[in-house]
N, C-alpha and C. Protein backbone atom coordinates (compact mmCIF):
# COMPACT_ATOMS: atom_id res chain seq x y z
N UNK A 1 13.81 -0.88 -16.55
CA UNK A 1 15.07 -0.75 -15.95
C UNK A 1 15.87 -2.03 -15.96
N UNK A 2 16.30 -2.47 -15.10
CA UNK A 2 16.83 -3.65 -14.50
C UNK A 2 16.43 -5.09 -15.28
N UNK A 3 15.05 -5.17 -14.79
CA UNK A 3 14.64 -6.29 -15.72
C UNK A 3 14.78 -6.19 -17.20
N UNK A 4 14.12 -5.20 -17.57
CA UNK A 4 14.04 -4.70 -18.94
C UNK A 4 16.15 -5.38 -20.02
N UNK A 5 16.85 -4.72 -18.81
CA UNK A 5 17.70 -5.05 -19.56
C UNK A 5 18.48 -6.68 -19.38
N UNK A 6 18.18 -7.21 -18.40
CA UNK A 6 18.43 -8.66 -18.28
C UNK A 6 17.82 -8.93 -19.45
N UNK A 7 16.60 -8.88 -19.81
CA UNK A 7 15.69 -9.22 -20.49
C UNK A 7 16.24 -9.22 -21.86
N UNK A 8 17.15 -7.83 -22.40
CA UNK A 8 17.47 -7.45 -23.90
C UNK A 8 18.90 -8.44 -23.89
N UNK A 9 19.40 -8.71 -22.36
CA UNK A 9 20.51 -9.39 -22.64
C UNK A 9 20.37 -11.46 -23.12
N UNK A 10 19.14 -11.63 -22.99
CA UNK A 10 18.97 -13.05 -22.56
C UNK A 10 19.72 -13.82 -21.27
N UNK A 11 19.26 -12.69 -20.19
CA UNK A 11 19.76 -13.23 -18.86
C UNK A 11 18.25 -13.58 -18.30
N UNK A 12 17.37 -13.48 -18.38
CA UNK A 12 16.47 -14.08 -18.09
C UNK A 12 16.24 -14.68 -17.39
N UNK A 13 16.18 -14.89 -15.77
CA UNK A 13 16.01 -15.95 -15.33
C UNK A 13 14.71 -16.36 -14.42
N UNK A 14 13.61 -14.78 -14.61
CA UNK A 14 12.09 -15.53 -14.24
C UNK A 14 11.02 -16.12 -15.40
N UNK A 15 10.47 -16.81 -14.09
CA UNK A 15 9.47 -17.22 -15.43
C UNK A 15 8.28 -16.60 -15.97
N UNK A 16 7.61 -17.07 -16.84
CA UNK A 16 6.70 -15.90 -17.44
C UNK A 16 5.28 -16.21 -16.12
N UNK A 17 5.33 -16.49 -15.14
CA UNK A 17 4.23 -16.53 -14.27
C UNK A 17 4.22 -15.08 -13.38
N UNK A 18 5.71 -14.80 -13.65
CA UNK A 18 6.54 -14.09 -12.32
C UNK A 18 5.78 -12.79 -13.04
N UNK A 19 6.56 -12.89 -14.42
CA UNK A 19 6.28 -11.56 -15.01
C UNK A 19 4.58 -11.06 -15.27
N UNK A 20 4.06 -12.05 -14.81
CA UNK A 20 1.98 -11.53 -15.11
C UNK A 20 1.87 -11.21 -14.01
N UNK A 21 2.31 -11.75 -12.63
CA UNK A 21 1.77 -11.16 -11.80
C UNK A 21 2.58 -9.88 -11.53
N UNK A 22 3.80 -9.59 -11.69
CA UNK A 22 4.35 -7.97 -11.44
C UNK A 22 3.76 -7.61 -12.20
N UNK A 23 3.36 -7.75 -13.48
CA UNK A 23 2.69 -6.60 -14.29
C UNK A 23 0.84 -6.50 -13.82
N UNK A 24 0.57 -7.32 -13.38
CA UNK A 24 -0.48 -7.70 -12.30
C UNK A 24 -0.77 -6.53 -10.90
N UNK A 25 0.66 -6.41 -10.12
CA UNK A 25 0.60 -5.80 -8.83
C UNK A 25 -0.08 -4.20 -8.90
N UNK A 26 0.60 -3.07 -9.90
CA UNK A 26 -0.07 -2.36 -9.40
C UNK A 26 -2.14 -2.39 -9.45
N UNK A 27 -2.34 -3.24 -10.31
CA UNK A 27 -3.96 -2.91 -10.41
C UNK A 27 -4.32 -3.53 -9.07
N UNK A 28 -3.54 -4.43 -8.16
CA UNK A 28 -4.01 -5.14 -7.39
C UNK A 28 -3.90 -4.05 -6.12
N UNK A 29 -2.56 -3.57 -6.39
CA UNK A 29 -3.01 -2.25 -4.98
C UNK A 29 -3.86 -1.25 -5.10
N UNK A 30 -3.97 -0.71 -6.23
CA UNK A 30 -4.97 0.25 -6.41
C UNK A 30 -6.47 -0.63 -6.26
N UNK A 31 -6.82 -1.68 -6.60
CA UNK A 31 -7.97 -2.13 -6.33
C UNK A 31 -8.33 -2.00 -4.20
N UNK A 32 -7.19 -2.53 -3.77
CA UNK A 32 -7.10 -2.23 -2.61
C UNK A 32 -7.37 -1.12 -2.24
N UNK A 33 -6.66 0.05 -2.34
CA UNK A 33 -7.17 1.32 -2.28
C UNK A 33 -8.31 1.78 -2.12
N UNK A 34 -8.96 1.63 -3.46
CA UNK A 34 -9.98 1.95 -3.68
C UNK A 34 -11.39 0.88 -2.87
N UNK A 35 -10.83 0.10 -2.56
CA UNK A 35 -12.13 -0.55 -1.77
C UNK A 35 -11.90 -0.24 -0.06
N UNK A 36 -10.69 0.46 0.45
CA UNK A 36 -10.52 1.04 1.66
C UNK A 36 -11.03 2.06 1.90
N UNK A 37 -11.26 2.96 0.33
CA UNK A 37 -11.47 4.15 0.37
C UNK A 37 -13.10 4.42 0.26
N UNK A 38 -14.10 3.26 0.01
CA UNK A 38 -15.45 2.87 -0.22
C UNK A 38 -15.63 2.28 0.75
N UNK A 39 -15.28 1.88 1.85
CA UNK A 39 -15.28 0.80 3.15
C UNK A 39 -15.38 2.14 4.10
N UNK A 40 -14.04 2.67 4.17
CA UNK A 40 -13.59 3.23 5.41
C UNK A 40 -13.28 2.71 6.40
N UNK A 41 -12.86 1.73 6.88
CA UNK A 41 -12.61 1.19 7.97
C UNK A 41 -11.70 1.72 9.12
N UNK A 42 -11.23 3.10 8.85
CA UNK A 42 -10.51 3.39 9.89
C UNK A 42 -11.39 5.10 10.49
């Protein structure tokens, strides 16, 4: 979306650290998930 097209425009203005960890986040919530869901804590 959004980024994608900053991106095609050379508006660019994160850095490539930014972009590993968003492409990073969802495995990091689902890892979460799934160790709440093997825990149970509630």
């Amino acid at each position: 979306g959004v980024l994608l097209r900053k991106f095609e425009r050379g508006a660019n203005t994160r850095s490539h650290t930014f972009y590993r960890w968003f492409n990073e986040l969802p495995v990091l919530v689902l890892l979460a998930v799934v160790i709440l869901v093997v825990v149970k804590p509630f």
